[in-house]
PDB file of N, CA and C in Angstrom:
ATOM      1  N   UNK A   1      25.582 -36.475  11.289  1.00  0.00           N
ATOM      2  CA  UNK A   1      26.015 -37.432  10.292  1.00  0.00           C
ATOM      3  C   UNK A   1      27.283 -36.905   9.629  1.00  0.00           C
ATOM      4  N   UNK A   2      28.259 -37.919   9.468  1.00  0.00           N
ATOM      5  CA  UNK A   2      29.623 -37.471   8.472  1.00  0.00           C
ATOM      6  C   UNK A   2      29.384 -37.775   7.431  1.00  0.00           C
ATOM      7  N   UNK A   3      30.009 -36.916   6.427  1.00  0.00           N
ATOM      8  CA  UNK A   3      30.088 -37.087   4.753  1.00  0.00           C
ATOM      9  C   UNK A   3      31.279 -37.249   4.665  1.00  0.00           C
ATOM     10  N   UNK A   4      31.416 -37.759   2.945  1.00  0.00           N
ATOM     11  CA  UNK A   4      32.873 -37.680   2.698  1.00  0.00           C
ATOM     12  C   UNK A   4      32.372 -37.416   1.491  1.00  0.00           C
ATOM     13  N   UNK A   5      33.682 -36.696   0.422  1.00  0.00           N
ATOM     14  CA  UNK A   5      33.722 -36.367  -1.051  1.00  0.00           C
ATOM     15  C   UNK A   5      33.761 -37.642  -2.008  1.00  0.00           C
ATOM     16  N   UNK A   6      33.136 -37.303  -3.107  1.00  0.00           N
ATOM     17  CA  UNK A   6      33.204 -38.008  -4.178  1.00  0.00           C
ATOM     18  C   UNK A   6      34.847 -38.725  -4.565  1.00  0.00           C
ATOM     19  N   UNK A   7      35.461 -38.311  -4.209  1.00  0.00           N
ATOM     20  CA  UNK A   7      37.114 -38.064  -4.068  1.00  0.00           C
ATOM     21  C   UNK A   7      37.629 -39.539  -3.270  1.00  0.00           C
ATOM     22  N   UNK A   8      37.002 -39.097  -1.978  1.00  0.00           N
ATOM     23  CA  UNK A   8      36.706 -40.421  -0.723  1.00  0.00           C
ATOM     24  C   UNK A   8      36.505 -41.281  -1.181  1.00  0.00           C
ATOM     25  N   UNK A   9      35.089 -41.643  -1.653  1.00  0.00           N
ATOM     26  CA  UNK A   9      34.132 -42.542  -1.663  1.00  0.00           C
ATOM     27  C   UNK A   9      34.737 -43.521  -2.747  1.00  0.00           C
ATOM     28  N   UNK A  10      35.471 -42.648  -3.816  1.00  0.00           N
ATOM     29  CA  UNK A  10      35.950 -43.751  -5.118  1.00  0.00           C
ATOM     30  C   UNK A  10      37.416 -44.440  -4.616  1.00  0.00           C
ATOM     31  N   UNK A  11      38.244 -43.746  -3.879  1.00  0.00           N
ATOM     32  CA  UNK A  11      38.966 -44.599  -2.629  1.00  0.00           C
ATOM     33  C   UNK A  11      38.166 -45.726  -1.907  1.00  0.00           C
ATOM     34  N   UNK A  12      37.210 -45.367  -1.296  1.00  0.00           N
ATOM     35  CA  UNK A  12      36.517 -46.343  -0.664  1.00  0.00           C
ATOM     36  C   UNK A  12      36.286 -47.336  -0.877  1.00  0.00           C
ATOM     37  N   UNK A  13      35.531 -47.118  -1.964  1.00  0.00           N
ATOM     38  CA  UNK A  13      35.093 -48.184  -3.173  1.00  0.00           C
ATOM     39  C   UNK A  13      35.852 -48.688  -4.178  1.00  0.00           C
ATOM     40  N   UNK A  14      36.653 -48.350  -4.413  1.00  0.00           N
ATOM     41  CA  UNK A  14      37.933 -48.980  -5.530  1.00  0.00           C
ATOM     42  C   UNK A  14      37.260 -48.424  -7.176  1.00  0.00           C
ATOM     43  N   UNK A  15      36.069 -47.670  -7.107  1.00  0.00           N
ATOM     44  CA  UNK A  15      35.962 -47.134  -8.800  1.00  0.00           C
ATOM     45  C   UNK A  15      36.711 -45.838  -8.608  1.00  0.00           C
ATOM     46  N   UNK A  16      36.506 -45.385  -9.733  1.00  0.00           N
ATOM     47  CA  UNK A  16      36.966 -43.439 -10.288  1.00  0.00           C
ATOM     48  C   UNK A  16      35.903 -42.807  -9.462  1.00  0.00           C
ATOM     49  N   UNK A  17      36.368 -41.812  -9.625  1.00  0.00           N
ATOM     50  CA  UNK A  17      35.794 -40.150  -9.076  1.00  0.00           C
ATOM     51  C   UNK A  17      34.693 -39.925  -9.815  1.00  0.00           C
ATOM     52  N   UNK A  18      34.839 -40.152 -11.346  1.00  0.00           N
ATOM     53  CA  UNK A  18      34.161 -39.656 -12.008  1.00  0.00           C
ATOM     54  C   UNK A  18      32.585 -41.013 -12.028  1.00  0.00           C
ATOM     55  N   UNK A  19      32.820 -42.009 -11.779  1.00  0.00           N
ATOM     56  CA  UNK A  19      31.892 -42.887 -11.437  1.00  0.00           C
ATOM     57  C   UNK A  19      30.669 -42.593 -10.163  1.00  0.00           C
ATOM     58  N   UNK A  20      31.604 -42.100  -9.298  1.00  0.00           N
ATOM     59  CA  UNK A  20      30.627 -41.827  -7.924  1.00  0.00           C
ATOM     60  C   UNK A  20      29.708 -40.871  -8.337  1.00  0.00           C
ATOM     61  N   UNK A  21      30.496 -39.301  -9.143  1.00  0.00           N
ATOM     62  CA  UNK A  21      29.828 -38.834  -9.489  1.00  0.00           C
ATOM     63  C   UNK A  21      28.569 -39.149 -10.266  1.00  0.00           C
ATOM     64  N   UNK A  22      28.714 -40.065 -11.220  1.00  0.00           N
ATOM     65  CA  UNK A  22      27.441 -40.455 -11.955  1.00  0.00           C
ATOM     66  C   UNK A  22      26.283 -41.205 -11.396  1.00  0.00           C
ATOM     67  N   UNK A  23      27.049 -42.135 -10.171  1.00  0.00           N
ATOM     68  CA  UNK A  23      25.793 -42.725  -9.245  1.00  0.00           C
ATOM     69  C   UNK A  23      25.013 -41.357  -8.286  1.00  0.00           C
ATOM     70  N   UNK A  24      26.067 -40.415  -7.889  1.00  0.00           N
ATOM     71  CA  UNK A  24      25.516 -39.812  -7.056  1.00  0.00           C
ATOM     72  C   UNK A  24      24.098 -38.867  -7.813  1.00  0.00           C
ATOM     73  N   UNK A  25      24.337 -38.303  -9.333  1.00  0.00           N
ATOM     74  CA  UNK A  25      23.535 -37.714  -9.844  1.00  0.00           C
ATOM     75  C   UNK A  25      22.463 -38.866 -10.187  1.00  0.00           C
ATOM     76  N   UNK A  26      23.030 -40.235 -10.434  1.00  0.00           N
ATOM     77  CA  UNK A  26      21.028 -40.884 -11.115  1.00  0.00           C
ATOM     78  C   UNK A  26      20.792 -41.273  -9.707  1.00  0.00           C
ATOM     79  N   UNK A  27      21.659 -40.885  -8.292  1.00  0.00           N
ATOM     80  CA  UNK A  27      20.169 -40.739  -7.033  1.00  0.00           C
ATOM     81  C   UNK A  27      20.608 -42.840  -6.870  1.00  0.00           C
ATOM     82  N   UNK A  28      21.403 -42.655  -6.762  1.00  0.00           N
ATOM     83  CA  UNK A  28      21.899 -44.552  -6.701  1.00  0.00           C
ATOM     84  C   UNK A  28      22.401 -44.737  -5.054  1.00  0.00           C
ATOM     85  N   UNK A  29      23.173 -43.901  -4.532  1.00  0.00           N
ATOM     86  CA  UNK A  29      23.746 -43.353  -3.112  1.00  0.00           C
ATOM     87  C   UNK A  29      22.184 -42.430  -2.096  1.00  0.00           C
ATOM     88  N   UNK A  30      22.473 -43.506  -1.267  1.00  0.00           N
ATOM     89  CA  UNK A  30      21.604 -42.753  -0.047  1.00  0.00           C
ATOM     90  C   UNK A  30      21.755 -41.714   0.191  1.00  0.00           C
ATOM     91  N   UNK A  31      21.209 -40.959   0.610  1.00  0.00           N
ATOM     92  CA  UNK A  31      21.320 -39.838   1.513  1.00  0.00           C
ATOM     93  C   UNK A  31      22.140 -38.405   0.764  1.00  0.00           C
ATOM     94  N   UNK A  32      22.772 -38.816  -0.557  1.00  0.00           N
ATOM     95  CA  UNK A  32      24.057 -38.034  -1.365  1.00  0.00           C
ATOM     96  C   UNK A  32      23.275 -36.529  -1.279  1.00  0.00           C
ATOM     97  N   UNK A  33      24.017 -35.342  -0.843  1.00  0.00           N
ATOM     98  CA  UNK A  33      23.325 -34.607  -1.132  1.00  0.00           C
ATOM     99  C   UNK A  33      24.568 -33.564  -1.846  1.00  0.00           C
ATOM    100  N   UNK A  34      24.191 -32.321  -3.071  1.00  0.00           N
ATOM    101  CA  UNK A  34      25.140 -31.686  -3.593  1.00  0.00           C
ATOM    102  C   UNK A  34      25.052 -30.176  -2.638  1.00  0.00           C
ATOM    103  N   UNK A  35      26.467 -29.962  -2.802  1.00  0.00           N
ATOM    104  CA  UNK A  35      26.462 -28.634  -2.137  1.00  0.00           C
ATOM    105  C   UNK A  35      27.725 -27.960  -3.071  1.00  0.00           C
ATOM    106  N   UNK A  36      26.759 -27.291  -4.119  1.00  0.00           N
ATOM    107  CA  UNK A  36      27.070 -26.391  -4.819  1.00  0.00           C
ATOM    108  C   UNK A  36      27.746 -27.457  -6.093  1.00  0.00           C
ATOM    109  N   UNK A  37      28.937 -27.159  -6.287  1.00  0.00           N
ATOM    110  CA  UNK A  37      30.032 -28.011  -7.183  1.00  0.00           C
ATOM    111  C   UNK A  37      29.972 -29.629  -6.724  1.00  0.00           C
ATOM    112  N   UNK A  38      30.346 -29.885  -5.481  1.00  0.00           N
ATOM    113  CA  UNK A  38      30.200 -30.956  -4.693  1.00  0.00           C
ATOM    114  C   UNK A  38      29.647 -32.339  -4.337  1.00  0.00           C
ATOM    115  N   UNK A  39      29.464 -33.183  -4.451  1.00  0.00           N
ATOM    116  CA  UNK A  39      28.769 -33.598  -3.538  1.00  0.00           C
ATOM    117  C   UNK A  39      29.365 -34.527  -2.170  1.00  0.00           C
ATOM    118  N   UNK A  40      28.075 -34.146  -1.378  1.00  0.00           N
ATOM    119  CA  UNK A  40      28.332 -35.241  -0.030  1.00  0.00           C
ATOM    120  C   UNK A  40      27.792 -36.583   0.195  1.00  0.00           C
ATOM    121  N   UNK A  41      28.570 -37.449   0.416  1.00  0.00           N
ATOM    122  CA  UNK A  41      28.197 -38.340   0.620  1.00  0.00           C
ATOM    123  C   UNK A  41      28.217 -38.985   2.137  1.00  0.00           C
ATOM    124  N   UNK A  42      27.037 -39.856   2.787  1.00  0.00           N
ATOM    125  CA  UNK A  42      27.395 -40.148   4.049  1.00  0.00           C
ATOM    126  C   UNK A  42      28.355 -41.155   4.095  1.00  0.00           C
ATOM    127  N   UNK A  43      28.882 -41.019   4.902  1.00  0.00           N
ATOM    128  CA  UNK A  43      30.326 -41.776   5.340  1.00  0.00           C
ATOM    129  C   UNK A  43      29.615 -43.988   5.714  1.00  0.00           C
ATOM    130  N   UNK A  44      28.823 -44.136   6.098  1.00  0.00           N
ATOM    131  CA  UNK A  44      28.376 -45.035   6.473  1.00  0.00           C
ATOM    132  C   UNK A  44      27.579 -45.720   4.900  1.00  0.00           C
ATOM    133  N   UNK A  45      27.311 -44.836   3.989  1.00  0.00           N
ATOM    134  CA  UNK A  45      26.963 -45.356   2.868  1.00  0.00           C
ATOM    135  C   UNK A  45      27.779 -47.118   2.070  1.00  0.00           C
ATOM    136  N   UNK A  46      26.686 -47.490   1.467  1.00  0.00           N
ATOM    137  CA  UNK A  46      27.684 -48.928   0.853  1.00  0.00           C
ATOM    138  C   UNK A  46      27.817 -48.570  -0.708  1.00  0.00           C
ATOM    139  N   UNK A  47      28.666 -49.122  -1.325  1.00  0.00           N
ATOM    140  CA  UNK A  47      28.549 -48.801  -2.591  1.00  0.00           C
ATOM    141  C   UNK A  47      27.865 -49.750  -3.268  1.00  0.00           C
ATOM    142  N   UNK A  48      26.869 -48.777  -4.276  1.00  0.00           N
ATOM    143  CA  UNK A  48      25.383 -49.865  -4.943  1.00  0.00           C
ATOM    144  C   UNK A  48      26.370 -50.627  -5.718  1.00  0.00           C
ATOM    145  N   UNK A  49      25.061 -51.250  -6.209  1.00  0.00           N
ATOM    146  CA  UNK A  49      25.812 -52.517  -7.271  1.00  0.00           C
ATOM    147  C   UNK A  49      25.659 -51.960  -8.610  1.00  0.00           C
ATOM    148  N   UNK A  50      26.560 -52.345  -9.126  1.00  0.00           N
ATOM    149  CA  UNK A  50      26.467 -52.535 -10.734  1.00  0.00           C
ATOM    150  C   UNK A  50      25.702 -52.331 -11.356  1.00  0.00           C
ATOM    151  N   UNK A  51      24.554 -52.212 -11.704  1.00  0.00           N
ATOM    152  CA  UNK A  51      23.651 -52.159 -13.037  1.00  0.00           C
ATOM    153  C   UNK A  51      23.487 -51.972 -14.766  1.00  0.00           C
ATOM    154  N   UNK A  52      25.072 -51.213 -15.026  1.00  0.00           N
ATOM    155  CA  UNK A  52      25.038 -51.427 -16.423  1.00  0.00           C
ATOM    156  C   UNK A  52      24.846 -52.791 -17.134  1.00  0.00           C
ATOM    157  N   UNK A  53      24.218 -52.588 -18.177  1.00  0.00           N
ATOM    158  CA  UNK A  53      24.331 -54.212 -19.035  1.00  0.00           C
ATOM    159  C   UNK A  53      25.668 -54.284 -19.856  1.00  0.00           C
ATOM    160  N   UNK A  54      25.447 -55.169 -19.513  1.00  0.00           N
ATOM    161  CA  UNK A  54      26.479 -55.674 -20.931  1.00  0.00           C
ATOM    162  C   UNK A  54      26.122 -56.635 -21.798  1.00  0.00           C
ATOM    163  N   UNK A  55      26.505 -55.934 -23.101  1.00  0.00           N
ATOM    164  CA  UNK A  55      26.146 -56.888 -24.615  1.00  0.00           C
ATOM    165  C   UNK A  55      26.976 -57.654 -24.705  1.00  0.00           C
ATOM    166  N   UNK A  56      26.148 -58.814 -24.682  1.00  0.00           N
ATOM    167  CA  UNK A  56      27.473 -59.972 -24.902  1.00  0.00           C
ATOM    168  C   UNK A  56      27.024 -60.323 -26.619  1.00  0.00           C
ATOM    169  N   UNK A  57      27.960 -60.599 -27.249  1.00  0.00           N
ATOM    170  CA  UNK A  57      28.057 -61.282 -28.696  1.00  0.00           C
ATOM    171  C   UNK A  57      27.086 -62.406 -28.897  1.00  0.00           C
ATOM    172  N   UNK A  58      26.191 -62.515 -29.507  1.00  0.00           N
ATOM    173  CA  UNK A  58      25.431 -63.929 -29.678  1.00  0.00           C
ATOM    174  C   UNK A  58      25.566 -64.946 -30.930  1.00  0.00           C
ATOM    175  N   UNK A  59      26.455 -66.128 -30.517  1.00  0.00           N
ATOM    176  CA  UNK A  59      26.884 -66.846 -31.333  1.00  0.00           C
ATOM    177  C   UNK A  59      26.356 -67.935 -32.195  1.00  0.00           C
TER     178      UNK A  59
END
């Protein structure tokens, strides 16, 4: 199996670096595994969806 970096993947996907990272730690990415500082991600992975909420104003 190929990986690619957190680095990659937010290329891939059109978010930040620092985003992948946060899916990859709450375990949101298949297969993500860390190696050391790192993590790997498989190359064939999709990027999850969305889940934050958002507060909308109630009028």
């Amino acid at each position: 199996m190929e990986y690619i970096t957190a680095k990659e993947a937010a290329e891939k996907w059109g978010i930040s670096e620092r985003r992948v990272q946060v899916l990859c730690k709450l375990s949101r990415i298949e297969g993500v595994q860390r190696l050391g500082k790192s993590w790997a991600i498989p190359k064939i992975s999709l990027k999850p969806n969305d889940k934050r909420v958002i507060k909308r104003r109630q009028v």
